[in-house]
C-alpha atoms as a PDB file:
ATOM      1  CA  UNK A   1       0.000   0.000   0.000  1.00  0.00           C
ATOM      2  CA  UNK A   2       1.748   3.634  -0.978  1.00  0.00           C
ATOM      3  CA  UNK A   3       2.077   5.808   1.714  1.00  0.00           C
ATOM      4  CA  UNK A   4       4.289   8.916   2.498  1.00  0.00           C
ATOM      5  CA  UNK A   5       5.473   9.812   6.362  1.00  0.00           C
ATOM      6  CA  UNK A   6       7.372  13.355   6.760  1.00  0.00           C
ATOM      7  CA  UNK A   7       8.760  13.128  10.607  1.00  0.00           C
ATOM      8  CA  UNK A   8      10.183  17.030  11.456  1.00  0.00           C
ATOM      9  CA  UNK A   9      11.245  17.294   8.261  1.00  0.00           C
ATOM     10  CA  UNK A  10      13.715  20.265   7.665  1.00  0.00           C
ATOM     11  CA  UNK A  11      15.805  21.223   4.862  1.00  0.00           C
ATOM     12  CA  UNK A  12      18.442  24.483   4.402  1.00  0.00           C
ATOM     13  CA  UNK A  13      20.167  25.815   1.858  1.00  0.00           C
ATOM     14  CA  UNK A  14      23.804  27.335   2.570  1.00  0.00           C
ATOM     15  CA  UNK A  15      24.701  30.162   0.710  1.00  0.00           C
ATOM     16  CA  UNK A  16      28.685  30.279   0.434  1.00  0.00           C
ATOM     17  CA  UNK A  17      30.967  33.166  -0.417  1.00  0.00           C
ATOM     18  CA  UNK A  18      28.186  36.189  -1.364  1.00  0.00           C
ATOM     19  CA  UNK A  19      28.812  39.455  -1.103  1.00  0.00           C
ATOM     20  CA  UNK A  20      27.699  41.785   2.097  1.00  0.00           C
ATOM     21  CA  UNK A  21      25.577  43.637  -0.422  1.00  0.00           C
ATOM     22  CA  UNK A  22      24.026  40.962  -2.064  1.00  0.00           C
ATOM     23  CA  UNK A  23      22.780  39.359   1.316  1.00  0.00           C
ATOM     24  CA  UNK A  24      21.438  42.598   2.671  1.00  0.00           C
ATOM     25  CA  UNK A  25      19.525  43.117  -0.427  1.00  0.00           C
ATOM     26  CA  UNK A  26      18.045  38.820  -0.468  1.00  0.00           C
ATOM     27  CA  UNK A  27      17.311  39.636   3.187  1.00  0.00           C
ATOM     28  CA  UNK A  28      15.046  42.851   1.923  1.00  0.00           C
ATOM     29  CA  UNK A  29      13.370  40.886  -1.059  1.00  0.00           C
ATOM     30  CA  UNK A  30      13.321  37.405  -0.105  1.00  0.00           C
ATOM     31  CA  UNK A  31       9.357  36.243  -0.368  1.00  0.00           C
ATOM     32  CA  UNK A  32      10.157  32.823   0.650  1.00  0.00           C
ATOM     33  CA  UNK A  33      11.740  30.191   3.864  1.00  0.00           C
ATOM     34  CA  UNK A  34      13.614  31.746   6.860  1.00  0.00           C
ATOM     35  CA  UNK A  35      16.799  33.104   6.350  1.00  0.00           C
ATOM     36  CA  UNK A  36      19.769  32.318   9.118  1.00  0.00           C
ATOM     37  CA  UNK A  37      22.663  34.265   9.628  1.00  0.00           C
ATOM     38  CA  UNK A  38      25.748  33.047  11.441  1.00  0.00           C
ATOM     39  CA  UNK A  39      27.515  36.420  12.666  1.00  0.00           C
ATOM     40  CA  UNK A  40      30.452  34.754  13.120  1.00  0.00           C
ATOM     41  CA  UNK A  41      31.225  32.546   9.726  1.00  0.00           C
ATOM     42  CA  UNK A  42      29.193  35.021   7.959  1.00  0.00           C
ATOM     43  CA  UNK A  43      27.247  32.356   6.298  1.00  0.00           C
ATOM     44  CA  UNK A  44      23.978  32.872   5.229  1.00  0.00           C
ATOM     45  CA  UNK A  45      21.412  29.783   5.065  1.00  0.00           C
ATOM     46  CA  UNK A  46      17.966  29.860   4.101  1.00  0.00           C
ATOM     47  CA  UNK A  47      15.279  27.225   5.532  1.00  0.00           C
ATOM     48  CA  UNK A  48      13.248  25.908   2.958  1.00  0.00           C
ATOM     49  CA  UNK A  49      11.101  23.491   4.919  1.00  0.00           C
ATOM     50  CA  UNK A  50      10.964  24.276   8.958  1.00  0.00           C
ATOM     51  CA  UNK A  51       9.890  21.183  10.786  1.00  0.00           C
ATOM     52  CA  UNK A  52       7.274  19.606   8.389  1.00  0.00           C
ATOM     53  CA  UNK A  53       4.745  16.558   9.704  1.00  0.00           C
ATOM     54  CA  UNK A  54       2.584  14.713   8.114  1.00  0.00           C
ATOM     55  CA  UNK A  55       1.514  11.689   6.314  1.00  0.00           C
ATOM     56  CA  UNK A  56      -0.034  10.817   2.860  1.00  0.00           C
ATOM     57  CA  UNK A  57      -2.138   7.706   2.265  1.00  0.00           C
ATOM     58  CA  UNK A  58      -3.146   5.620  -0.913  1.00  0.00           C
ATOM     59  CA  UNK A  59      -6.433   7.691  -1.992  1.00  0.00           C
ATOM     60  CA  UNK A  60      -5.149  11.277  -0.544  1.00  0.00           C
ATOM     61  CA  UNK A  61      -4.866  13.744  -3.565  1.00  0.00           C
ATOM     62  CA  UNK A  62      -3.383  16.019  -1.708  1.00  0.00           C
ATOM     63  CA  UNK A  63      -2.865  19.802  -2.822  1.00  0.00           C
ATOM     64  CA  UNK A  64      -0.442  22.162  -2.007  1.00  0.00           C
ATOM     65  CA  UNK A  65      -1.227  25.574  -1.744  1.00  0.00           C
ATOM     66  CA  UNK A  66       1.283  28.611  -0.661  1.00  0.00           C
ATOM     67  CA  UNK A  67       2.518  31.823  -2.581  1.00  0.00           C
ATOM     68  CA  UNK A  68       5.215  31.452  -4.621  1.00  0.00           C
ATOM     69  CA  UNK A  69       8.716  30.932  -2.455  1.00  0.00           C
ATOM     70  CA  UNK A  70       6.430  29.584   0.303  1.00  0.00           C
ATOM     71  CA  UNK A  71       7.928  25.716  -0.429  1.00  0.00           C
ATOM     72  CA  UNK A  72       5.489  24.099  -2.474  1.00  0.00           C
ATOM     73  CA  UNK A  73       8.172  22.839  -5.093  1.00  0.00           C
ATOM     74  CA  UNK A  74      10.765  22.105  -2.747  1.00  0.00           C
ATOM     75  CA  UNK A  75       8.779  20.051  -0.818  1.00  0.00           C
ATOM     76  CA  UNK A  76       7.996  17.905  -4.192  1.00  0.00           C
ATOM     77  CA  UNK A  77      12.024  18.111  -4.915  1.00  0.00           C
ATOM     78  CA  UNK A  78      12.484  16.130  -1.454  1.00  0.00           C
ATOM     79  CA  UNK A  79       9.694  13.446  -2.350  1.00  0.00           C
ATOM     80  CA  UNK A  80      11.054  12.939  -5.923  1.00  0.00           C
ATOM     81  CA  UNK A  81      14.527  12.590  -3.821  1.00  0.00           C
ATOM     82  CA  UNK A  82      16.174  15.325  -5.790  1.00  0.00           C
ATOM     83  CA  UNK A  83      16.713  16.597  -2.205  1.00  0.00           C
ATOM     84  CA  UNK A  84      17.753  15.149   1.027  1.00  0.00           C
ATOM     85  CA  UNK A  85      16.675  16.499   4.401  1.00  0.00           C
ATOM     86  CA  UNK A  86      18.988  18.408   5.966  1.00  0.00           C
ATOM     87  CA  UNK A  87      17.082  17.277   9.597  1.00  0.00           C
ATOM     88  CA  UNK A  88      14.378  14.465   9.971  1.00  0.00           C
ATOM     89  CA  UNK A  89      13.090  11.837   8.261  1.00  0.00           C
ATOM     90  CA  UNK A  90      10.719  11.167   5.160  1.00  0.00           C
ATOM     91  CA  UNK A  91       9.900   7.504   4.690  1.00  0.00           C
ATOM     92  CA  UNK A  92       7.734   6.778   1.233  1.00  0.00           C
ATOM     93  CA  UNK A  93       6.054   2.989   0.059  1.00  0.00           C
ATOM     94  CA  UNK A  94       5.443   2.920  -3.545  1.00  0.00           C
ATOM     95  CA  UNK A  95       6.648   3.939  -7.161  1.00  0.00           C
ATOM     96  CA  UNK A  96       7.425   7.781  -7.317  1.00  0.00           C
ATOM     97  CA  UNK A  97       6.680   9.176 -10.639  1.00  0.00           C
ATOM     98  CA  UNK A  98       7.704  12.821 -10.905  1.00  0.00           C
ATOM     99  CA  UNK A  99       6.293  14.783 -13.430  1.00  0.00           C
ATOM    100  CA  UNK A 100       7.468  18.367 -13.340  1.00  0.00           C
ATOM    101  CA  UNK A 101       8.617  18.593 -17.096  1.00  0.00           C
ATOM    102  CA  UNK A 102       6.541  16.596 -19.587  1.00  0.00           C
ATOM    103  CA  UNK A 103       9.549  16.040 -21.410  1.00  0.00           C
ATOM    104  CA  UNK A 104      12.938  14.934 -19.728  1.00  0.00           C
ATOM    105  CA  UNK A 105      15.332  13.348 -22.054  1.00  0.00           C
ATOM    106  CA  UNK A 106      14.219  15.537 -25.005  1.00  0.00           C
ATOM    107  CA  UNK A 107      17.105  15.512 -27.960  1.00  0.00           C
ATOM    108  CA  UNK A 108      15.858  17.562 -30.804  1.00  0.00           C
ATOM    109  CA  UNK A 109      18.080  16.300 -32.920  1.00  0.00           C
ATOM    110  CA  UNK A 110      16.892  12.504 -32.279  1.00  0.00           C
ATOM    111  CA  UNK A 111      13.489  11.106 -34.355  1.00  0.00           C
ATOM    112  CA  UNK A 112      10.356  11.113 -32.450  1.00  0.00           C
ATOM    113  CA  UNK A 113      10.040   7.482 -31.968  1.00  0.00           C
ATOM    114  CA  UNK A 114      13.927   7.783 -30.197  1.00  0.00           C
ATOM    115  CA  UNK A 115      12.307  10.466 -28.217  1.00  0.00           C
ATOM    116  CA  UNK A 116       9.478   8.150 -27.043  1.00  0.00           C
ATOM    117  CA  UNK A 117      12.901   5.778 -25.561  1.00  0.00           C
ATOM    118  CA  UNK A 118      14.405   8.803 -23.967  1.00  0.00           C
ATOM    119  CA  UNK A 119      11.838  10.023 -22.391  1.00  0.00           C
ATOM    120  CA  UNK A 120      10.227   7.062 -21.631  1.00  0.00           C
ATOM    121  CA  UNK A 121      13.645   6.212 -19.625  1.00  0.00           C
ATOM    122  CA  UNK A 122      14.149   9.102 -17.658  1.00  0.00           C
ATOM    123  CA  UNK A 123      10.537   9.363 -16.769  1.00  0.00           C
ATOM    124  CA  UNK A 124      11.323   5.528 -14.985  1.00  0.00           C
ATOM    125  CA  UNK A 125       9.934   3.167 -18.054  1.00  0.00           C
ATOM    126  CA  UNK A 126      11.580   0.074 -18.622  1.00  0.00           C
ATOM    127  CA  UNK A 127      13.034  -0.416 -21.943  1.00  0.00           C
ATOM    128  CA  UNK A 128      10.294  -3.590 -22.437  1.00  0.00           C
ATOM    129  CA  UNK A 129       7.536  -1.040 -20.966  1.00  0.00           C
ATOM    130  CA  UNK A 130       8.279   1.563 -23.616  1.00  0.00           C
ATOM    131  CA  UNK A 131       8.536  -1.273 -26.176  1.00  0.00           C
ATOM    132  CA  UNK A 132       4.798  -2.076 -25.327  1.00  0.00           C
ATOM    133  CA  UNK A 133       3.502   1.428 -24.749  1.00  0.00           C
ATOM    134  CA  UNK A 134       5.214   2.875 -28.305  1.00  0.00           C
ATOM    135  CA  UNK A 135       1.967   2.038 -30.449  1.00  0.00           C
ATOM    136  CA  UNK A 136      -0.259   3.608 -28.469  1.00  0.00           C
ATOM    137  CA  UNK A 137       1.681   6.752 -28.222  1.00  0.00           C
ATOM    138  CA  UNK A 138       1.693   7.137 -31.253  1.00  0.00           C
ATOM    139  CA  UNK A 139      -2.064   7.035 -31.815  1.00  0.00           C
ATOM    140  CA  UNK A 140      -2.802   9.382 -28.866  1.00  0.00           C
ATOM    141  CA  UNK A 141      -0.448  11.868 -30.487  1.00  0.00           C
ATOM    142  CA  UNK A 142      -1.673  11.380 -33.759  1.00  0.00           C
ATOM    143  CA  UNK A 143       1.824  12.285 -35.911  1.00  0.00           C
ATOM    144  CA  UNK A 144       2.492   9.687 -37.754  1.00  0.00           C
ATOM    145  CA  UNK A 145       5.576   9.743 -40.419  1.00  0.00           C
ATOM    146  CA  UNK A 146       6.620  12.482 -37.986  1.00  0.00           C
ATOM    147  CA  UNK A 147       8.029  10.231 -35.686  1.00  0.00           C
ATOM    148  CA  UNK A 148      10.489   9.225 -38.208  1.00  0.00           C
ATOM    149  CA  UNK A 149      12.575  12.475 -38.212  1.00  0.00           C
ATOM    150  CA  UNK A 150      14.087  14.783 -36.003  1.00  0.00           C
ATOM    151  CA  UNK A 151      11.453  16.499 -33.896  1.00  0.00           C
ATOM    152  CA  UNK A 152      13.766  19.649 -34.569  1.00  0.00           C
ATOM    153  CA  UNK A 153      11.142  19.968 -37.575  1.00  0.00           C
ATOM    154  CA  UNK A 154       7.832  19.800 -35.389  1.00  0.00           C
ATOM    155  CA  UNK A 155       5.935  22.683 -34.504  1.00  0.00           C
ATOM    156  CA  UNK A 156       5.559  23.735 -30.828  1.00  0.00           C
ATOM    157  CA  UNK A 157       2.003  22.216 -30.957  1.00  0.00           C
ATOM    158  CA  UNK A 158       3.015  18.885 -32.229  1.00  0.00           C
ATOM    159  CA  UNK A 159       6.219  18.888 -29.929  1.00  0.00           C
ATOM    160  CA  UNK A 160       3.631  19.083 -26.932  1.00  0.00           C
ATOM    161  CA  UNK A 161       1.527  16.604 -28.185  1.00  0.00           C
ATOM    162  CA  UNK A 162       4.124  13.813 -28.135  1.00  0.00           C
ATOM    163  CA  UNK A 163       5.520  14.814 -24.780  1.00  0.00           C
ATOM    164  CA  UNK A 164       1.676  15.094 -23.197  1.00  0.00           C
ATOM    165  CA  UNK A 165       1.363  11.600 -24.747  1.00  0.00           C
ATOM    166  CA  UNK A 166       4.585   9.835 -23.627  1.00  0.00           C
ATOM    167  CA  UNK A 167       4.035  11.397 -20.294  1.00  0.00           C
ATOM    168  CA  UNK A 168       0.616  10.161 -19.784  1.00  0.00           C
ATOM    169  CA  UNK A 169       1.218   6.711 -20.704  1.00  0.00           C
ATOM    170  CA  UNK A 170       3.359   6.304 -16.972  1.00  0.00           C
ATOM    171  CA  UNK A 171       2.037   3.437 -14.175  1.00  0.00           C
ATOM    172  CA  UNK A 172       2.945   5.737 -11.222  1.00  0.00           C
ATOM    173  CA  UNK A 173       2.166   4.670  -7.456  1.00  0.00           C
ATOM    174  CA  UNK A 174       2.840   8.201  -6.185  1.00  0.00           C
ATOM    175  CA  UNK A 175       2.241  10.987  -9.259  1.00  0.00           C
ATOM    176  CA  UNK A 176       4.338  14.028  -8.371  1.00  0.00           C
ATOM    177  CA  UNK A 177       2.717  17.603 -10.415  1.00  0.00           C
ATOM    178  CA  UNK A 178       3.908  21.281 -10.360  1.00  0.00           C
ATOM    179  CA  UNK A 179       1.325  23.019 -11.889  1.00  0.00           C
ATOM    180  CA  UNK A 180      -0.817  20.455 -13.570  1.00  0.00           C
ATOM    181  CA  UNK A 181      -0.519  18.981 -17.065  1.00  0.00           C
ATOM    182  CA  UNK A 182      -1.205  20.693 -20.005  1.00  0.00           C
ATOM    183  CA  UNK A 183      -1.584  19.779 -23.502  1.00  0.00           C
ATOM    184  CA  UNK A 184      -1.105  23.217 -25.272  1.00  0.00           C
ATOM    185  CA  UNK A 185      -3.582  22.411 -28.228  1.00  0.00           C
ATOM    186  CA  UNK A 186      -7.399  22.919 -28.178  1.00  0.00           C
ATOM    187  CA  UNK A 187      -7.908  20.544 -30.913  1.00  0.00           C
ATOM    188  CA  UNK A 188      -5.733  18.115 -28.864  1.00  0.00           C
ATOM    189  CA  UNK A 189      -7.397  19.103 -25.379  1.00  0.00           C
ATOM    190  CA  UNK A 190     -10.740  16.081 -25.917  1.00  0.00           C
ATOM    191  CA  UNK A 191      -7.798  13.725 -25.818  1.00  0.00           C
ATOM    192  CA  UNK A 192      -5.857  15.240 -23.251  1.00  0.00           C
ATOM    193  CA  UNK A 193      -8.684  15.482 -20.665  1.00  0.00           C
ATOM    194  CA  UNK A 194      -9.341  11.684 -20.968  1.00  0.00           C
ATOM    195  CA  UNK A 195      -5.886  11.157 -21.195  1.00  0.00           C
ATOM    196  CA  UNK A 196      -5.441  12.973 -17.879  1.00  0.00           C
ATOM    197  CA  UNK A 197      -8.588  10.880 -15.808  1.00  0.00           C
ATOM    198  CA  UNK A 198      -7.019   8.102 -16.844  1.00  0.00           C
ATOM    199  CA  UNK A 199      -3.642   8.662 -15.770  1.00  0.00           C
ATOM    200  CA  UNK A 200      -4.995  10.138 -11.718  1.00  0.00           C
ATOM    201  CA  UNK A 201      -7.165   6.703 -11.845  1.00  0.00           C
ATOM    202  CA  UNK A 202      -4.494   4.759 -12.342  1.00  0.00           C
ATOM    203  CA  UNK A 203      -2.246   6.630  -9.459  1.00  0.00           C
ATOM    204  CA  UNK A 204      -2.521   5.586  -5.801  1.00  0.00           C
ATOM    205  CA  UNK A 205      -1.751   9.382  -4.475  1.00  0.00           C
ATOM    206  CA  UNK A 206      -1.343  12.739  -5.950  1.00  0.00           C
ATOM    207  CA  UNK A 207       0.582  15.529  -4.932  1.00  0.00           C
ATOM    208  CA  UNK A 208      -0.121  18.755  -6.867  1.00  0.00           C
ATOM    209  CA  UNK A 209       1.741  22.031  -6.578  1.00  0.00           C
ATOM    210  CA  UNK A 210      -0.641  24.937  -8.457  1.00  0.00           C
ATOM    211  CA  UNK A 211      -1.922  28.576  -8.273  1.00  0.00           C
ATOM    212  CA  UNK A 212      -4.794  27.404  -9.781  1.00  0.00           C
ATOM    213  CA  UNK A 213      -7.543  27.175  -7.281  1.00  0.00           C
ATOM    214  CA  UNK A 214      -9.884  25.537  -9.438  1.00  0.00           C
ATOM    215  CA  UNK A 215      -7.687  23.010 -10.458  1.00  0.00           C
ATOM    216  CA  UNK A 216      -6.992  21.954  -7.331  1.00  0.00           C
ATOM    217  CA  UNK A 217     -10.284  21.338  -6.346  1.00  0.00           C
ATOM    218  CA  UNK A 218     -11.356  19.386  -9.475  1.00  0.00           C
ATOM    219  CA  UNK A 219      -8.121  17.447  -8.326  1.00  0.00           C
ATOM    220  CA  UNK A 220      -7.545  17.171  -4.968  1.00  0.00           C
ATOM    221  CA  UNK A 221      -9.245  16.031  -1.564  1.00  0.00           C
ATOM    222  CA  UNK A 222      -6.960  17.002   0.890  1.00  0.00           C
ATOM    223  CA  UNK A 223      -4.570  20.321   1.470  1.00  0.00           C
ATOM    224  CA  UNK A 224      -1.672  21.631   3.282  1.00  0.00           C
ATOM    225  CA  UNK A 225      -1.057  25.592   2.780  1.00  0.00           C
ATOM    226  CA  UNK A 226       2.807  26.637   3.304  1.00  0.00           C
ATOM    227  CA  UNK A 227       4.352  30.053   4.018  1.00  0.00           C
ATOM    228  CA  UNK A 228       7.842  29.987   4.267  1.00  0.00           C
ATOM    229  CA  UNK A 229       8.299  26.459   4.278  1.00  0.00           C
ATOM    230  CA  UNK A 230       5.974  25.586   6.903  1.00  0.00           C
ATOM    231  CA  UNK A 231       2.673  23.976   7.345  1.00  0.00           C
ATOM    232  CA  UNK A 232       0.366  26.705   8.067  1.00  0.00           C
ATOM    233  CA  UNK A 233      -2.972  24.834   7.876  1.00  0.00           C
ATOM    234  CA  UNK A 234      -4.292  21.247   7.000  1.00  0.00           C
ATOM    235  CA  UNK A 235      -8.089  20.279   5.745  1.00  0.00           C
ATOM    236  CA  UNK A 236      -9.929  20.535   3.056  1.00  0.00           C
ATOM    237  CA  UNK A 237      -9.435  21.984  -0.571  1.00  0.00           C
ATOM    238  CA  UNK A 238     -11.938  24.078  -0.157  1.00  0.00           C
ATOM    239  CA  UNK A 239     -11.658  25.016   3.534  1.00  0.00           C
ATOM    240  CA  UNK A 240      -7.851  25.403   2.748  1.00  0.00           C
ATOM    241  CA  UNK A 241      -8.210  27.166  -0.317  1.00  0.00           C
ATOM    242  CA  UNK A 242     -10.448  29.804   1.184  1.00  0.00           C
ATOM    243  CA  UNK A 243      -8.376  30.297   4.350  1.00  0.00           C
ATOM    244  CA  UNK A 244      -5.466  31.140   1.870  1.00  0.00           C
ATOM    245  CA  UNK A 245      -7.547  33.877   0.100  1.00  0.00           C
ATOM    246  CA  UNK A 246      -9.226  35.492   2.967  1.00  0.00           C
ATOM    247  CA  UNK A 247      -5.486  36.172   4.729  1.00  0.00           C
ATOM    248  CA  UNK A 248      -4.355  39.733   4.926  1.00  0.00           C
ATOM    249  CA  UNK A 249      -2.338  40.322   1.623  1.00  0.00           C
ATOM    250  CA  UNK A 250       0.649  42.109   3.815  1.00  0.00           C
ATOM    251  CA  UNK A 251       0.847  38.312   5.052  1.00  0.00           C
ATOM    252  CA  UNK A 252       1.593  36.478   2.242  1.00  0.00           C
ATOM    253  CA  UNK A 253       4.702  36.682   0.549  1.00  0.00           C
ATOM    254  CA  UNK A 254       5.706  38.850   3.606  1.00  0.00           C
ATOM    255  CA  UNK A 255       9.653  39.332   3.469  1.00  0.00           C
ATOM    256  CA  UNK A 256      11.518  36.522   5.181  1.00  0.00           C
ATOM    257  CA  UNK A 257      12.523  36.687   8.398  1.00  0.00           C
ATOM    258  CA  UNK A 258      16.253  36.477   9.234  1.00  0.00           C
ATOM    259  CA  UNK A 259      17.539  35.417  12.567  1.00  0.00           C
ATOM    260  CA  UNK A 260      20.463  34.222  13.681  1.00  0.00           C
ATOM    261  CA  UNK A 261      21.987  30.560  13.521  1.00  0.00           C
END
């Protein structure tokens, strides 16, 4: 059964060798995490995540809601384990499929169908997987010849096409999204929407980074909002959701605070 268990989960970035006046001025414009100062090495380090709990179960589509710097994609970062914590402990049961770019791997000067293999690989396919999957691919995205020559040639409309439809075709057991999935075509977007049900019926839980409220709530049961990296409140979508938009503007996105380490 995939699950995910965040136990005071903290992470911080160090900032090495910057310049007195470039520190005063991130510590005046900084909209996101807490920044730490350490008078006596003069490093700087900013706290991404402060102390995070909490645990995701098979079924939770959980949304993430927060102004922009608040941690919503670093928090996805540390459960795709592009980051480790820097304190505590984040224990996860089940395949982790993150989807932040609907096309990692992309060569332009490879053929569409050699495309389909990278991508197919980086986004954790097996070779035999991609083997099986290649037909329909091509028949979601509907090119063709195409697929024979470099995708240098498409247009930006079939170049999204055969991403949306390579990245769709993934078995995740944990789907990681920043900002949803997109197909980019309105002729395309019948296919896409079915393409997307499928795909979140198929996934045991969802995590979903977005500024789109709506989204998130056609989406998502559950929600965590963030400001500076830390949980803030826990419910609902729509309880959540409407928290977030009723708070004092001066509040969110509020410089960071900086303290000393």
């Amino acid at each position: 059964m995939a699950n995910i268990t965040l136990e005071n989960v903290v992470i911080d970035f160090p900032i090495y060798g910057t310049q007195m006046s470039f520190r005063s001025e991130l510590f005046h414009r900084a909209t996101g995490g807490l920044i730490r100062r350490d008078n006596a090495s003069k490093r700087v380090t900013i706290r991404a995540l402060d102390n995070l709990n909490f645990e995701i179960k098979e079924g939770d589509r959980l949304a993430l809601i927060g102004h922009n710097g608040a941690g919503k994609s670093t928090l996805l970062k540390l459960l795709a384990g592009v980051y480790e914590p820097t304190g505590g402990k984040v224990e996860s049961r089940g395949r982790i499929s993150p989807l932040f770019n609907l096309s990692p791997g992309w060569e332009s000067e490879d053929t569409g169908y050699e495309n389909i293999v990278n991508c197919g690989l980086f986004l954790g396919m097996t070779p035999e997987e991609i083997k099986r999957k290649t037909p329909e691919i091509a028949e979601v995205c509907g090119l063709g010849s195409y697929l024979d020559i470099p995708v240098r040639t498409y247009s930006a409309g079939m170049t999204v096409r055969l991403a949306f439809s390579i990245a769709t075709t993934i078995e995740p057991e944990i789907l990681l999204l920043d900002e949803g999935l997109s197909a980019g075509d309105a002729s395309f977007a019948a296919v896409a929407e079915a393409r997307i049900n499928r795909l979140l019926s198929r996934t045991r839980i969802l995590i979903m980074a977005s500024h789109s409220t709506g989204l998130l709530k056609r989406w998502c049961n559950r929600a965590i909002l963030l400001d500076r990296g830390r949980i803030v409140m826990t419910g609902s979508v729509d309880e959540v959701s409407e928290f977030y938009e009723r708070r004092p503007k001066e509040t969110v996105g509020a410089p960071a605070e900086v303290v000393a380490a």
